[in-house]
Protein backbone atom coordinates (compact mmCIF):
# COMPACT_ATOMS: atom_id res chain seq x y z
CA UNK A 1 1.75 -10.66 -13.17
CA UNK A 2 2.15 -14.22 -11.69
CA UNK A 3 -1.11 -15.94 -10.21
CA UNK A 4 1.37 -17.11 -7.76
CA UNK A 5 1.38 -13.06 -6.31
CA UNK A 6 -2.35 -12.85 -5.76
CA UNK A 7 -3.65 -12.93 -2.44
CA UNK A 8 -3.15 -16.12 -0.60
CA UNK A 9 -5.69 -17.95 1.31
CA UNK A 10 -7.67 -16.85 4.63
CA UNK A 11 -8.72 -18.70 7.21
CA UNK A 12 -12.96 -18.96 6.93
CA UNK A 13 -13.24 -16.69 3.89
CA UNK A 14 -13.74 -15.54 0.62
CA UNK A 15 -10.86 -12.98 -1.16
CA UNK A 16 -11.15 -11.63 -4.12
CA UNK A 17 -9.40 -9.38 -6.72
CA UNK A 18 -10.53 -8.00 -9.58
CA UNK A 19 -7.57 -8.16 -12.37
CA UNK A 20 -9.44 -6.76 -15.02
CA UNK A 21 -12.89 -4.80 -15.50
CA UNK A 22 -14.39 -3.57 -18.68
CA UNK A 23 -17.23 -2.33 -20.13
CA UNK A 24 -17.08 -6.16 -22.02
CA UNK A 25 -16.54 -8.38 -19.36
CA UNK A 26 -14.25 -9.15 -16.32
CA UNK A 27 -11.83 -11.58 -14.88
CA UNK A 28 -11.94 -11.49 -11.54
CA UNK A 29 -9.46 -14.15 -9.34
CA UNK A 30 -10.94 -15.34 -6.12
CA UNK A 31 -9.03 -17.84 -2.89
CA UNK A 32 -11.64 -19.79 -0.96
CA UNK A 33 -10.92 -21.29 2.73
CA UNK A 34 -12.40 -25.03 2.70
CA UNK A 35 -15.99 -24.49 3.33
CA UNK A 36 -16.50 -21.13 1.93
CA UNK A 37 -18.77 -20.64 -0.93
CA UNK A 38 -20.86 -18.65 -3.16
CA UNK A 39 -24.44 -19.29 -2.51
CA UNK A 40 -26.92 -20.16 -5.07
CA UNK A 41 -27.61 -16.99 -7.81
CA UNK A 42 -27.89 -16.33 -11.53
CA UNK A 43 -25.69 -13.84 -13.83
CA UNK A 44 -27.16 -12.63 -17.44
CA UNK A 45 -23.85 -13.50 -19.07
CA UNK A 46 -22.12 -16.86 -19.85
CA UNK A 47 -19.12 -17.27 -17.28
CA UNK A 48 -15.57 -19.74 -17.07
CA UNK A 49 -14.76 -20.34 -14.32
CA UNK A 50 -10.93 -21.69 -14.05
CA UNK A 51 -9.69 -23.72 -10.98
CA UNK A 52 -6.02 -23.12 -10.51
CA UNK A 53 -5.54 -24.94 -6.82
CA UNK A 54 -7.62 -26.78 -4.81
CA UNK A 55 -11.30 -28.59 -5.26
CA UNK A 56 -14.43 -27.44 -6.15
CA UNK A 57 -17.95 -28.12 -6.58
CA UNK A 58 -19.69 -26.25 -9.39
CA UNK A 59 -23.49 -26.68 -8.94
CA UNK A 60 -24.99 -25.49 -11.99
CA UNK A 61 -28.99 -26.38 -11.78
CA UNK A 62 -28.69 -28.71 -9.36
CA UNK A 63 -26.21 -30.71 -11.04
CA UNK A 64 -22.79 -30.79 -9.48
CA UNK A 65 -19.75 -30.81 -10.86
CA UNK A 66 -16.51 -31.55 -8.83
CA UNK A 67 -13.06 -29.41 -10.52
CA UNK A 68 -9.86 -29.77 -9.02
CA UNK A 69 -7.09 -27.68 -9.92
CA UNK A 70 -6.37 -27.37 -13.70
CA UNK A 71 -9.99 -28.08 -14.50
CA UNK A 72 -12.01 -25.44 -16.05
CA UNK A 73 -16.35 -25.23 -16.68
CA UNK A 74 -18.63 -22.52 -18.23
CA UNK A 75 -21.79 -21.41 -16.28
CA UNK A 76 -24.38 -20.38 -19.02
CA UNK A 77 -26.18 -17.35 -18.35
CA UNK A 78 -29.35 -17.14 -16.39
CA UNK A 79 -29.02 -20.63 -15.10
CA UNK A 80 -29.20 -20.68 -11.09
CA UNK A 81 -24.98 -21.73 -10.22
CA UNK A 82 -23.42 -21.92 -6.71
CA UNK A 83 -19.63 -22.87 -5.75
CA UNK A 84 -18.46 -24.83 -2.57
CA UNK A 85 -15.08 -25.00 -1.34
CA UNK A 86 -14.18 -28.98 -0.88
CA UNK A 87 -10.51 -28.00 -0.12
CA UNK A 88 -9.30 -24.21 -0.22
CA UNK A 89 -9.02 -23.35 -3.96
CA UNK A 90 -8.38 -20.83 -6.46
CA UNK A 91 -9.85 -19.68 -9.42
CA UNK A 92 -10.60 -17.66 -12.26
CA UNK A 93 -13.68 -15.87 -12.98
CA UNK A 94 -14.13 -14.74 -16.73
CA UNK A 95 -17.29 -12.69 -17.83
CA UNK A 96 -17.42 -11.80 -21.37
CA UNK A 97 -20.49 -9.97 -21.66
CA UNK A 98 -22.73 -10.05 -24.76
CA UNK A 99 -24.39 -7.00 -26.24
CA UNK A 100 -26.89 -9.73 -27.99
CA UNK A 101 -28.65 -10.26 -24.45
């Protein structure tokens, strides 16, 4: 599979795919349109996030963190995160999820 093959941007939204899904995480790739986001929420599982193209910001409890492509961050679980599309972007979403929690 080439990253390059997943969907492409589109204009004033969100598209997402998920690449893999098991019962012990995900990775999930996602294309954001400038000024598309994810709002504010919380997961129960630690998450990467990867940006392959584009910026970012990562606000992870109210601290925000600007990625540009290349740039990856972790989003540790049960802390309130949100994403905001400075230029379209791509990413990564890995879940690994923890049978400890």
């Amino acid at each position: 599979m080439k990253i390059n093959n997943l969907p492409g941007y589109q204009s004033n939204s969100v598209v997402s795919r998920v690449i893999i899904k098991k019962g012990e995480g995900t990775v999930t790739f996602f294309a954001f349109d400038e000024g598309q986001g994810l709002s504010e929420h919380t997961a129960p599982f630690d998450a990467l996030v990867y940006i392959i193209d584009g910026e970012a910001d990562i606000i992870i409890d109210g601290s925000n963190n600007n990625l540009c492509s290349g740039e990856m961050i972790i989003m540790p679980a049960n802390h309130p995160h949100e994403l905001k599309a400075i230029k379209p972007f791509k990413m990564l979403l890995v879940m690994i999820k923890s049978k400890n929690r």
